[in-house]
Protein backbone atom coordinates (compact mmCIF):
# COMPACT_ATOMS: atom_id res chain seq x y z
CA UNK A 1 -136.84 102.08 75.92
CA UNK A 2 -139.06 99.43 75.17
CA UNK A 3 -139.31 96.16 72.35
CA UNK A 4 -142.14 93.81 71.85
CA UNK A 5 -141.54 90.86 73.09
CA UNK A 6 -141.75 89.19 69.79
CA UNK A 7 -138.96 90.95 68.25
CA UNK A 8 -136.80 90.22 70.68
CA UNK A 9 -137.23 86.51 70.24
CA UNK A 10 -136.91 86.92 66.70
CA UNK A 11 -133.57 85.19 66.78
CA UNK A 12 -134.27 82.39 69.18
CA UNK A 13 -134.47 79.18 66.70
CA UNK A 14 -135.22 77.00 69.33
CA UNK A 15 -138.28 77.92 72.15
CA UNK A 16 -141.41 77.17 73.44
CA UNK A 17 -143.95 79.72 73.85
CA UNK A 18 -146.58 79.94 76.55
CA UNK A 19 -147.99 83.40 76.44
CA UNK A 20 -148.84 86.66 75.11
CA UNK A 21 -145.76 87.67 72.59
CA UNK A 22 -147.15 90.85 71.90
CA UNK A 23 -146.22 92.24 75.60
CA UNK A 24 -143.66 95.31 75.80
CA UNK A 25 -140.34 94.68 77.44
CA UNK A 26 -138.39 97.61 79.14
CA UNK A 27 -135.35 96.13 80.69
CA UNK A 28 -133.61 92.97 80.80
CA UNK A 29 -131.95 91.08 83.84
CA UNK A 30 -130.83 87.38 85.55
CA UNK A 31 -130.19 88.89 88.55
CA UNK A 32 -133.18 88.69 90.27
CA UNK A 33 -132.16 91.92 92.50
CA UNK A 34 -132.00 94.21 89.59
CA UNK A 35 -135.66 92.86 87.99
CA UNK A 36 -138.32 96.27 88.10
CA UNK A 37 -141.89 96.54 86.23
CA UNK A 38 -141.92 95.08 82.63
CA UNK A 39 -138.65 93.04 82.98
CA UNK A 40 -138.10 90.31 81.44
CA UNK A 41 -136.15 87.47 83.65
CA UNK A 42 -133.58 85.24 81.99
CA UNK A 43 -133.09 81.94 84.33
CA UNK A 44 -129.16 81.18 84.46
CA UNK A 45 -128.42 77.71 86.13
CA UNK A 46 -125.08 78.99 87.41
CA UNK A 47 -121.88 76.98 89.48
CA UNK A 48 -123.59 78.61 92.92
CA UNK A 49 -127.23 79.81 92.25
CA UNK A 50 -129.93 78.39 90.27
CA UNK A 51 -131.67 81.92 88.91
CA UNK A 52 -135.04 79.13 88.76
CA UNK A 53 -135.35 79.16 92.36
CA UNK A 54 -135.71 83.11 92.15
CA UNK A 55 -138.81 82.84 89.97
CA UNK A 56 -141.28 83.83 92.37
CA UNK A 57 -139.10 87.04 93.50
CA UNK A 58 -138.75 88.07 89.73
CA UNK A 59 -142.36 87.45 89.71
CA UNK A 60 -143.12 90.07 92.85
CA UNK A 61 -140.51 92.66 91.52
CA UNK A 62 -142.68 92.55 88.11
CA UNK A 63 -141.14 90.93 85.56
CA UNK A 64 -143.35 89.88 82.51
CA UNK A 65 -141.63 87.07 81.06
CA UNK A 66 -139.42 84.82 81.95
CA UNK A 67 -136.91 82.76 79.85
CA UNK A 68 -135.92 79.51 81.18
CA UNK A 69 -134.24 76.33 80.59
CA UNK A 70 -135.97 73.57 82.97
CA UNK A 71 -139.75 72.76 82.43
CA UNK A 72 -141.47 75.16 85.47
CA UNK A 73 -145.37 74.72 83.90
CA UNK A 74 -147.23 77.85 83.00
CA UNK A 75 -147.72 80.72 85.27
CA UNK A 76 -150.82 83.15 84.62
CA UNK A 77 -150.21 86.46 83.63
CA UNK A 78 -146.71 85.71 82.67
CA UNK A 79 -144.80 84.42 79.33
CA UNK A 80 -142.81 82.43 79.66
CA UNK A 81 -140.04 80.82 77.17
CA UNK A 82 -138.11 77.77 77.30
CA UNK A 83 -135.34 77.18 75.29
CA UNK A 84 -132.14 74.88 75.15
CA UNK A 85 -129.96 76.81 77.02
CA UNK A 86 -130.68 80.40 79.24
CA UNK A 87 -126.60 81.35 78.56
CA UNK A 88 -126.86 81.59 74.55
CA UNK A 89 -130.38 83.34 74.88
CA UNK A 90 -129.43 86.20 77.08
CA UNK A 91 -127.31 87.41 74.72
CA UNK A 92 -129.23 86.97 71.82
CA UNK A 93 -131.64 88.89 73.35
CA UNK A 94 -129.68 91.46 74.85
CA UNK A 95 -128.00 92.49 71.22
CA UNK A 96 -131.81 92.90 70.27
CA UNK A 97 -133.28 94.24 72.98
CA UNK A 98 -130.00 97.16 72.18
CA UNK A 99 -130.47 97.72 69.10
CA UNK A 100 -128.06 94.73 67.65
CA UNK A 101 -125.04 97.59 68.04
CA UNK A 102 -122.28 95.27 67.08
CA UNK A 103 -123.31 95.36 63.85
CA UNK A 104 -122.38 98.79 63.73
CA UNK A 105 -118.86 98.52 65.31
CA UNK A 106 -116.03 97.30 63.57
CA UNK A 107 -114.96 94.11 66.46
CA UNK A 108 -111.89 92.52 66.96
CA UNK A 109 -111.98 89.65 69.24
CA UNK A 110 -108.40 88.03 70.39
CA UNK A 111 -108.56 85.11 71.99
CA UNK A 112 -105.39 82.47 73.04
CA UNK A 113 -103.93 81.11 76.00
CA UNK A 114 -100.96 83.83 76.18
CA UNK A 115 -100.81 87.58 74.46
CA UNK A 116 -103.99 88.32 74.37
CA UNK A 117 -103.60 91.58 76.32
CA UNK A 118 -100.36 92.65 74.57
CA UNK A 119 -102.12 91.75 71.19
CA UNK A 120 -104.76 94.11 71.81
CA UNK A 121 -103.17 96.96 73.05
CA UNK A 122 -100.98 96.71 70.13
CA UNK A 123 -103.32 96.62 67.71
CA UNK A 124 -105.92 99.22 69.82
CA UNK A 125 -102.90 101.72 69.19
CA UNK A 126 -102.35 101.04 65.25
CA UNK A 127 -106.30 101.65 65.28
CA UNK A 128 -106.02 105.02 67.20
CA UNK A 129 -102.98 105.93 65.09
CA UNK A 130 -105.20 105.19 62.34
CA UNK A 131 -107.34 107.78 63.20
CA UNK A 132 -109.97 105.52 64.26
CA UNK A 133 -112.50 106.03 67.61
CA UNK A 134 -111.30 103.19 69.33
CA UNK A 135 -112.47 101.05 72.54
CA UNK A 136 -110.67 98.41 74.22
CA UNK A 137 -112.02 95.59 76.41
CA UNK A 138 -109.48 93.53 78.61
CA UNK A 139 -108.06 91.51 81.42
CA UNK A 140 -107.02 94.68 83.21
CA UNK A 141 -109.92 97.09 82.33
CA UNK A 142 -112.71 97.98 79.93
CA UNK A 143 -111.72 101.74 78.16
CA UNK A 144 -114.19 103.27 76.55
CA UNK A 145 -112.76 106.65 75.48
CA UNK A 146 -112.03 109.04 78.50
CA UNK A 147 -114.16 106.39 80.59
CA UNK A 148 -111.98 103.56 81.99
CA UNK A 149 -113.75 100.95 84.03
CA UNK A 150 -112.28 98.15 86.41
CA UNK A 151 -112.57 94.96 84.30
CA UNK A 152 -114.84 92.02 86.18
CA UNK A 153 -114.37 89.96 83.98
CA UNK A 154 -111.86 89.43 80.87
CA UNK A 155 -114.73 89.63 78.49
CA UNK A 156 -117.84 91.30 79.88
CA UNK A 157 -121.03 89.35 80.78
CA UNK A 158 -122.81 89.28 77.91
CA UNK A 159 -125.95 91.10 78.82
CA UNK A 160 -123.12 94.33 79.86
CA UNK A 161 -121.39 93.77 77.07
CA UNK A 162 -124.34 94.19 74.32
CA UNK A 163 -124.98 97.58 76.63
CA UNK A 164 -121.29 98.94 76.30
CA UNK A 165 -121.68 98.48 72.23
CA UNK A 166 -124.51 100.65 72.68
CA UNK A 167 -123.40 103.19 74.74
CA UNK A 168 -120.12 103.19 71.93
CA UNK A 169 -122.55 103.25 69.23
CA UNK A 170 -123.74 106.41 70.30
CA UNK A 171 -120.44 108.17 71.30
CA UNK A 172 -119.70 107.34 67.60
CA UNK A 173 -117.30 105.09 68.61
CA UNK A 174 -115.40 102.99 65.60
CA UNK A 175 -113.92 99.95 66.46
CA UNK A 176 -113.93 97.66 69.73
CA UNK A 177 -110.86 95.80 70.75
CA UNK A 178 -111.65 92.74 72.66
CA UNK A 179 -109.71 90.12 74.88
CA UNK A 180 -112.18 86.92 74.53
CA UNK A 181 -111.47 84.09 77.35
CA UNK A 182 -112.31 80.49 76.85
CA UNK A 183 -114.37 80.82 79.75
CA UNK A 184 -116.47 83.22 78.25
CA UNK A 185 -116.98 81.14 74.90
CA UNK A 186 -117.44 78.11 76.71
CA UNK A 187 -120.29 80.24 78.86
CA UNK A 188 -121.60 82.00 75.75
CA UNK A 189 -120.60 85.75 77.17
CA UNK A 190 -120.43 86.61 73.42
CA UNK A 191 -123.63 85.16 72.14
CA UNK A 192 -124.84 87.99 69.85
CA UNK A 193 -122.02 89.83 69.24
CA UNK A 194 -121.03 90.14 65.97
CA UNK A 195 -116.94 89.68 65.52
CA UNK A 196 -115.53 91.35 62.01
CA UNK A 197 -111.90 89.59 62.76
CA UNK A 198 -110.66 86.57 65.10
CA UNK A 199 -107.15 86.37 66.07
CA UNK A 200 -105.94 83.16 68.11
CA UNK A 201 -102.77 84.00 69.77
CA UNK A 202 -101.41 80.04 70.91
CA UNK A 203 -102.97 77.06 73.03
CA UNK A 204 -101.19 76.04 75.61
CA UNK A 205 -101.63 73.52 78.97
CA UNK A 206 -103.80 75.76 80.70
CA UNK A 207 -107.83 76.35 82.24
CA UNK A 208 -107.89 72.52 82.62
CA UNK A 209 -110.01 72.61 86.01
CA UNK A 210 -112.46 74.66 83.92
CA UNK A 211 -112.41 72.94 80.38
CA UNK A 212 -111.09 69.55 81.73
CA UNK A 213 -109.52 68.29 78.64
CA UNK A 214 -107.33 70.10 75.60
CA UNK A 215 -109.74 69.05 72.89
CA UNK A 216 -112.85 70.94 75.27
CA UNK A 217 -110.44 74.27 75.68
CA UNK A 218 -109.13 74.43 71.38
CA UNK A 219 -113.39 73.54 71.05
CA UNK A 220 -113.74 76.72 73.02
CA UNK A 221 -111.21 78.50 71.47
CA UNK A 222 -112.62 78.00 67.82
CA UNK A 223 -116.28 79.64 68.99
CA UNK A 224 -114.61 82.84 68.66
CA UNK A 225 -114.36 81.96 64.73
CA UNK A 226 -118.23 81.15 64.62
CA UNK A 227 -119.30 84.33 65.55
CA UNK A 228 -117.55 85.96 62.97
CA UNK A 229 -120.18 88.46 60.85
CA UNK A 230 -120.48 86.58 57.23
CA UNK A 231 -119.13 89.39 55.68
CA UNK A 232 -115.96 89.41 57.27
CA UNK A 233 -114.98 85.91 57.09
CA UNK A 234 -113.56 86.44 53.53
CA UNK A 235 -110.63 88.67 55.61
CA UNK A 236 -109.82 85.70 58.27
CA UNK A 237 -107.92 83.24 57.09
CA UNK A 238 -109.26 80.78 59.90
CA UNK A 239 -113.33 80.73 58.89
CA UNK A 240 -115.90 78.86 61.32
CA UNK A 241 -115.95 76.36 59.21
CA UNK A 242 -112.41 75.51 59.36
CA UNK A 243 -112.02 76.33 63.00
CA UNK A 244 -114.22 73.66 63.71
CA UNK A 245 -111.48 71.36 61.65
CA UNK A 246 -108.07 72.61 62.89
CA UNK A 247 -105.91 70.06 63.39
CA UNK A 248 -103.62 72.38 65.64
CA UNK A 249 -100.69 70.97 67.80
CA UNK A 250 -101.78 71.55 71.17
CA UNK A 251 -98.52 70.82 73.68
């Protein structure tokens, strides 16, 4: 599978381009380890690696473009992108560089400081009673039909998760039940993805060495409402617009 490079960039609003845009891309990675012939590299600043300082081992392994965030100069034979932040990109790319499958799934995201996992099993079960081809996505594990995988994260990295919607896409799958963390809005994991309904559970004391103040973790909370496909929102009665107003009671 491969996508010109300037289709997968359609998306990005904000980048600067030095280089060809008309190279072919065949896999995606920030993990410098996993980078083969034709990648393209996405730099992530992280807590405990910089993936800038890897550069020159993307570079060897073969990767054709890079995406970064911190000015690094031209290097020949190679395009590479800056943009505002590495995070966002890598999943706008990766729901591109897929096929933009969660556009094709009907996607539930549940986010809140408690119930989140109850929520979703709940509601995963009215779906399957339904009648409807259902996957679930959680604190405790991914399930994707008779495949059940060992959740490392609440909400998948978003460059895994954009995969899984394709791989569902194509088992004819119909809906995807998701638990969505703060930590993964605040870190973009769902950049991409394409929710059809938001459900916020409560907000509670709680992720404070993470978000550092309440206003910061409800902030993160309301992302969830942002990414909500525009022709869903008439079905939510909390739309991105309004998220971004709540005047909720935190305690």
């Amino acid at each position: 599978m491969a996508k010109l490079l300037k289709e997968l960039i359609e998306d990005l609003k904000e980048k600067d381009i030095n280089g060809n845009q008309d190279v072919e891309v065949v896999g995606i990675a920030c993990d410098s380890r996993k980078v083969e012939e034709g990648f393209l590299f996405v730099c992530i600043a992280g807590f405990n690696f910089d993936g800038h300082v890897f550069i020159p081992e993307a570079i060897k392994k073969g990767a054709c473009v890079l995406v970064v965030e911190k000015d690094i100069g031209p290097v020949e034979g190679i395009t590479v992108i800056k943009v505002p932040n590495t995070r966002y990109a890598l999943g706008i790319l990766a729901n591109r560089f897929y096929g933009c499958p969660s556009s094709k799934l009907r996607i539930i995201g549940i986010t809140g400081t408690n119930g989140k996992t109850t929520t979703s099993y709940l509601i995963r079960r009215i779906l399957k009673e339904a009648g409807k081809k259902t996957a679930l996505f959680g604190t405790i594990t991914y399930q994707l039909g008779d495949k059940v995988l060992t959740a490392s994260y609440t909400t998948p990295q978003n460059l895994e998760l954009h995969s899984m919607f394709k791989e569902l896409v194509e088992e004819n799958f119909d809906c995807v039940v998701m638990e969505v963390s703060s930590h993964a809005l605040a870190l973009d994991r769902t950049a991409g993805c394409e929710f059809d309904v938001g459900v916020f559970t409560n907000l509670s004391r709680d992720h404070l060495d993470f978000h550092k103040t309440m206003e910061n973790y409800l902030e993160a909370k309301t992302k969830l409402f942002r990414c909500l496909s525009p022709t869903s929102q008439k079905y939510n009665h909390l739309s991105a617009d309004k998220a971004g107003e709540s005047n909720y009671k935190y305690r």
